[in-house]
Every structure is written in structure tokens, then in C-alpha cells.
Protein backbone atom coordinates (compact mmCIF):
# COMPACT_ATOMS: atom_id res chain seq x y z
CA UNK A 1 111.09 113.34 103.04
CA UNK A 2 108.81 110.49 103.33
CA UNK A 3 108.90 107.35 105.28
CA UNK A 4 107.97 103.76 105.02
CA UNK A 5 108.34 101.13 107.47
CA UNK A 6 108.85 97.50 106.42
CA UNK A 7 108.39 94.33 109.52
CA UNK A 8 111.21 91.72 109.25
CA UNK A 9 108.29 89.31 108.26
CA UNK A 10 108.47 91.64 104.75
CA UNK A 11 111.64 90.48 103.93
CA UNK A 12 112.29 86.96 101.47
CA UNK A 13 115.00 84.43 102.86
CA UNK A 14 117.24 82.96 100.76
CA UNK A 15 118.90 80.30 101.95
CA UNK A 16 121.35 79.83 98.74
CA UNK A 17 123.09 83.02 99.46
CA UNK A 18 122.30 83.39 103.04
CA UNK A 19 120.44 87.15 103.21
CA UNK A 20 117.55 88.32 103.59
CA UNK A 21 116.36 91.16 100.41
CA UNK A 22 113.41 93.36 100.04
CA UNK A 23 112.77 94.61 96.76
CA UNK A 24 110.63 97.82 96.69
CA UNK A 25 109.24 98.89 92.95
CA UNK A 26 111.25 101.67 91.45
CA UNK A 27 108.95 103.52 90.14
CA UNK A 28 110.54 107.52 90.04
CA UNK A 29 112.96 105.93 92.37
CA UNK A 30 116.41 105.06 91.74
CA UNK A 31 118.89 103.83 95.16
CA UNK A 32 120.94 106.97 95.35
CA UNK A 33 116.97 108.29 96.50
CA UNK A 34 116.95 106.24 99.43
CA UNK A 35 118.08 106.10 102.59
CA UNK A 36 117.85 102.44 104.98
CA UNK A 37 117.30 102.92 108.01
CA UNK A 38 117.01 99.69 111.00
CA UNK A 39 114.80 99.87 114.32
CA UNK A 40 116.71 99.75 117.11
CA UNK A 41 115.79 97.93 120.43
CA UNK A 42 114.50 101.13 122.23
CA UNK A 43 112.38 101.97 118.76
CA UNK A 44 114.76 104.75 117.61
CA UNK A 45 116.15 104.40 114.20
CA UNK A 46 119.88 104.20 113.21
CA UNK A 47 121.84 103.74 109.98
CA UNK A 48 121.58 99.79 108.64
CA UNK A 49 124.23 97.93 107.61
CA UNK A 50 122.53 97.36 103.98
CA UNK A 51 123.30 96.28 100.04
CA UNK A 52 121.26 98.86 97.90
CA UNK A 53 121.16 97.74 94.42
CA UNK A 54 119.84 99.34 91.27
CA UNK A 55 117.67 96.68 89.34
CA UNK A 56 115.82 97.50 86.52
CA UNK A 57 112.67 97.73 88.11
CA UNK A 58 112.65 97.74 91.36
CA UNK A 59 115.19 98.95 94.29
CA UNK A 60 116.90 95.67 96.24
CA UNK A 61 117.94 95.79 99.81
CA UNK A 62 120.27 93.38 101.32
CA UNK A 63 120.78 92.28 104.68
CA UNK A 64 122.77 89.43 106.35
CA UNK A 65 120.45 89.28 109.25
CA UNK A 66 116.55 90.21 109.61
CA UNK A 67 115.63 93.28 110.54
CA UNK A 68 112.70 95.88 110.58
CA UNK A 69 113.39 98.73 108.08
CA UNK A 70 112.58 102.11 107.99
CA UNK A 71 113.30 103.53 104.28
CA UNK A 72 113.14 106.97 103.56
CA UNK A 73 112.61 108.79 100.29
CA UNK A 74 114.85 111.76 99.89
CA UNK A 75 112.96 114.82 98.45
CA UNK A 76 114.67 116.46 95.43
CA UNK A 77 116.32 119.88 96.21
């Protein structure tokens, strides 16, 4: 499994819809690959409370508040 960790700062506002998105290319990716994790006060990592869509080229994250994100890549069996 890899990781990749992502700041708040990483993540676009949009005030229109109210949330906060990161889109991450897709590349050999597709959402069911991913897993979103958030960093927690004590700098463990727990399960986020996240939108994962599919777009055509890239993987979109949604959140309804800003938070740093720790995505991992789930290895093929």
C-alpha cells in the first residue's frame, strides 16, 4: 500500500456549494483504489467522513470541513 499526505492548504474552497474537494489525477487509479484517511489531533489517522467520486480523469474528494488527508493506494491482490 502506498501513502500520500495532502495539508488542508491543498484543498480548493468553494463557496457555491460549501466544501472543500481535492482532485488527485487518475491515472491507473479509479476510487474503489483508494482509501481517505483524516489526521487526527494526536497525529494518528482515522477513517474521514469523505465524497469519493469517479471523474473522468481524475479522483474527487469531498469534504464539508477542511482537513489534512492521508490517501492510501490499495495494492492489487
Amino acid at each position: 500500500m502506498q501513502t500520500k499526505d495532502y495539508s488542508r492548504e491543498d484543498l480548493d474552497y468553494h463557496q457555491s456549494e460549501n466544501n472543500y474537494t481535492l482532485s488527485i489525477p487518475k491515472k491507473f487509479l479509479s476510487a474503489k483504489d483508494v482509501k481517505v484517511m483524516k489526521k487526527d489531533p494526536d497525529g494518528s489517522f482515522s477513517d474521514a467522513n469523505v465524497e469519493i467520486r469517479d471523474e473522468e480523469n481524475s479522483i474527487l474528494i469531498i469534504t464539508t470541513v477542511p482537513i489534512d488527508i492521508r490517501l492510501e493506494v490499495l495494492d492489487e491482490a
